[in-house]
Protein backbone atom coordinates (compact mmCIF):
# COMPACT_ATOMS: atom_id res chain seq x y z
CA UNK A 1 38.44 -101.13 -132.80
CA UNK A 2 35.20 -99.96 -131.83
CA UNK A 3 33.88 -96.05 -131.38
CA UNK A 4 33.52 -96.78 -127.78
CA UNK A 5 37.24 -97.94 -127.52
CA UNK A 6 38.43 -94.94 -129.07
CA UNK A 7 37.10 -92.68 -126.10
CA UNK A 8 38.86 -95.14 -123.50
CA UNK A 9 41.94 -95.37 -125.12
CA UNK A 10 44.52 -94.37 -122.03
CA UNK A 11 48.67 -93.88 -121.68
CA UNK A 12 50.04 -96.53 -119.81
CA UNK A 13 54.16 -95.77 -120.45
CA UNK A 14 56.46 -93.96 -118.10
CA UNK A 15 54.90 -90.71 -116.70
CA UNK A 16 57.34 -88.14 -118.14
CA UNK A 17 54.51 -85.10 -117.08
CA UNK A 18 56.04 -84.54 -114.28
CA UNK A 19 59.84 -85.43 -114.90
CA UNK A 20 59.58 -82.74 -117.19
CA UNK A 21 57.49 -80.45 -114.82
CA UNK A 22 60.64 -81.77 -112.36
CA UNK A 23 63.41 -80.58 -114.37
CA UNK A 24 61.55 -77.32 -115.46
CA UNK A 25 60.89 -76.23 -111.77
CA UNK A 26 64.54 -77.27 -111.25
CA UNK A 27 65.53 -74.88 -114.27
CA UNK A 28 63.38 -72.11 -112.41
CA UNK A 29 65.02 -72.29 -109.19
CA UNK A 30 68.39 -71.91 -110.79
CA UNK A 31 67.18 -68.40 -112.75
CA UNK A 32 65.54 -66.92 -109.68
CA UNK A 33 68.01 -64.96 -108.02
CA UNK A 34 68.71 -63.32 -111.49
CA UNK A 35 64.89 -62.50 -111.80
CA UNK A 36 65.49 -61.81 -107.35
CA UNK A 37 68.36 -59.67 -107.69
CA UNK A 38 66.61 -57.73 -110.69
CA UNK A 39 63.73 -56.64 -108.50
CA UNK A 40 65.61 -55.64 -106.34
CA UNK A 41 67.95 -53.33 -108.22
CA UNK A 42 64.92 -51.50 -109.65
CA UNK A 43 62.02 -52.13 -107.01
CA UNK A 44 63.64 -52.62 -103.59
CA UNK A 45 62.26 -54.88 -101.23
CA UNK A 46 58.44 -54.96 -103.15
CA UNK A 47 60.00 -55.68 -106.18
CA UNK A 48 61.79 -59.41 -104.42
CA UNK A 49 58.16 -59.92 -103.17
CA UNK A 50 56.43 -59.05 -106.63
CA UNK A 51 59.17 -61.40 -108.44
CA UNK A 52 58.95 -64.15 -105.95
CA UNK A 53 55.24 -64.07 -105.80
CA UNK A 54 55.24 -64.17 -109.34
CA UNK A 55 57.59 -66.98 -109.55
CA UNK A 56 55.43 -69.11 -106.99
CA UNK A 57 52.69 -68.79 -109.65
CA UNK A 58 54.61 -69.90 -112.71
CA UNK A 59 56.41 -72.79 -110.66
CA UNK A 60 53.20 -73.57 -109.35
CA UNK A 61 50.88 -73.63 -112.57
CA UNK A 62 53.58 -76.21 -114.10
CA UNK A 63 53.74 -78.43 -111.25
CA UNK A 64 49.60 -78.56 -111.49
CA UNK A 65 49.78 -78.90 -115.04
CA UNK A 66 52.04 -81.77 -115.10
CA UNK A 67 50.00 -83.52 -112.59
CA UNK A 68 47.02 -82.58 -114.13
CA UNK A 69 47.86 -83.88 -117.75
CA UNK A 70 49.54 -87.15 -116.03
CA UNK A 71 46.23 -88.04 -114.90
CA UNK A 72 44.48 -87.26 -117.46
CA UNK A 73 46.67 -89.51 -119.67
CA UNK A 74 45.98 -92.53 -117.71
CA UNK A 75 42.66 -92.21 -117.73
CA UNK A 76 41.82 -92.16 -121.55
CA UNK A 77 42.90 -89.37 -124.11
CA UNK A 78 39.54 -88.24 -124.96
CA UNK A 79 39.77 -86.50 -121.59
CA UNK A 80 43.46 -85.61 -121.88
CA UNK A 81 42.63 -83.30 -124.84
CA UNK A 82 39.70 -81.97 -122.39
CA UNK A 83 42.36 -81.66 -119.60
CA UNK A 84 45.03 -79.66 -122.28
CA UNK A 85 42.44 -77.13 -123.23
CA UNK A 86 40.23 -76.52 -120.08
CA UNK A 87 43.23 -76.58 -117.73
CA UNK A 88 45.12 -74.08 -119.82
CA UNK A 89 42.48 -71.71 -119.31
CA UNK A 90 41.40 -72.47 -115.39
CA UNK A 91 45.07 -72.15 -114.86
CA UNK A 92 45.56 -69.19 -116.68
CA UNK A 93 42.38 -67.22 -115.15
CA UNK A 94 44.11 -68.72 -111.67
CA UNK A 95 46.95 -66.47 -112.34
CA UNK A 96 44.68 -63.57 -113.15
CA UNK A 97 42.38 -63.83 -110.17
CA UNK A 98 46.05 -64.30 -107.92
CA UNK A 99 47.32 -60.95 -109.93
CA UNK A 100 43.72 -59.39 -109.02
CA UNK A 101 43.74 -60.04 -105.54
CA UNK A 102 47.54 -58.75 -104.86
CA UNK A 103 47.70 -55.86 -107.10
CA UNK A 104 46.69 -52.70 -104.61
CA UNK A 105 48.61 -54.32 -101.42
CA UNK A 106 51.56 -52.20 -100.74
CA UNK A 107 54.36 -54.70 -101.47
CA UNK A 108 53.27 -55.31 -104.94
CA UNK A 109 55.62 -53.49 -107.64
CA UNK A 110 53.41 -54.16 -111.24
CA UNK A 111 56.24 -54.09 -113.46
CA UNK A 112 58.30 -57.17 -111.53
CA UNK A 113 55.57 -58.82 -111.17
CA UNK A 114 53.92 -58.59 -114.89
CA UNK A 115 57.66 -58.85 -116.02
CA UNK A 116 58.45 -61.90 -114.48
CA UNK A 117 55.01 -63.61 -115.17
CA UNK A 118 55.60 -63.50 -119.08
CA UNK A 119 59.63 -63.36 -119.26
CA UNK A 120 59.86 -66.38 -117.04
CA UNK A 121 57.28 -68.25 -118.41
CA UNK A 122 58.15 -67.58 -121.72
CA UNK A 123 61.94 -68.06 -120.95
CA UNK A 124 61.59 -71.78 -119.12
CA UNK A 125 59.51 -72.66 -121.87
CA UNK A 126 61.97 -72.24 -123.89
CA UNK A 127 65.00 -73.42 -122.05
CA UNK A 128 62.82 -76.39 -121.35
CA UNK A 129 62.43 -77.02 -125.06
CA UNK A 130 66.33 -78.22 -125.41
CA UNK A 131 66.33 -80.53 -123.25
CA UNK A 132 63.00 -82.58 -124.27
CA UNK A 133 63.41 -85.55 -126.06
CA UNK A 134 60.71 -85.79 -129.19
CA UNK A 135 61.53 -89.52 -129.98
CA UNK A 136 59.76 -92.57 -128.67
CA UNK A 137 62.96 -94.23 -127.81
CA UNK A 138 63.64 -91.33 -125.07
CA UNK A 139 60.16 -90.18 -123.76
CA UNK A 140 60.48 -87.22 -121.83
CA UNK A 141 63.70 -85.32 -121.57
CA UNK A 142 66.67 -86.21 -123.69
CA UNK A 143 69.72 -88.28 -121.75
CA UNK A 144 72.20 -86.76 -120.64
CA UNK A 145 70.45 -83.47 -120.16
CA UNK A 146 70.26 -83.52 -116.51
CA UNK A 147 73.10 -80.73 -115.48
């Protein structure tokens, strides 16, 4: 193996990106009325906006990140490990600059929003983490996990 083969080293096995992305935006949908129903309890009608605004963003930023890192993957790791980093952070100052340009319109309730943003992230994270499979025999998430 040459140096220059190293850099264009590239995935080509199943793309389980986005079947995880899939099943973690699936997970989501299922939690939202909780996270719904909770803004509206304390907030009213802003806080259901803030929360669903909110949850647009994280369902969003894993749907882009999947794609993203699927791409990246097939195109060499060199730029995969480009694509991890980088994207993290253009995604994350995405959120920011979304948050910025809400935050003094009338429906917007901070504490759903800023709530949701880390609980739900956080929380799918998590719940995601049961269900993926860390062996090569099962790439992606484990079988038998879809409910």
């Amino acid at each position: 193996m040459t140096a220059d083969s190293t850099f264009t080293l590239r995935d080509t096995g199943p793309a389980v990106e986005r079947e995880v992305a899939g099943d973690l935006i699936r997970r989501g949908v299922k939690a939202l009325p909780i996270f719904l129903a909770l803004g509206f309890v304390g907030w009213g009608v802003d806080g259901v906006l803030s929360v669903a605004f909110a949850a647009g963003l994280i369902l969003a930023n894993f749907w882009v990140s999947a794609a993203l890192l699927a791409w990246a993957a097939r195109t060499s790791y060199s730029l995969l490990m480009g694509v991890t980093l980088f994207g993290f952070l253009v995604r994350l100052g995405a959120i920011v600059g979304a948050v910025m340009a809400v935050r003094n319109m009338d429906w917007v309730a901070a504490w759903p929003l800023g709530a949701t943003l880390i609980v739900a992230h956080l929380g799918l994270l998590f719940w995601e983490a049961r269900f993926v499979s860390a062996s090569l025999a099962f790439p992606g998430l484990k079988p038998g996990s879809e409910e």
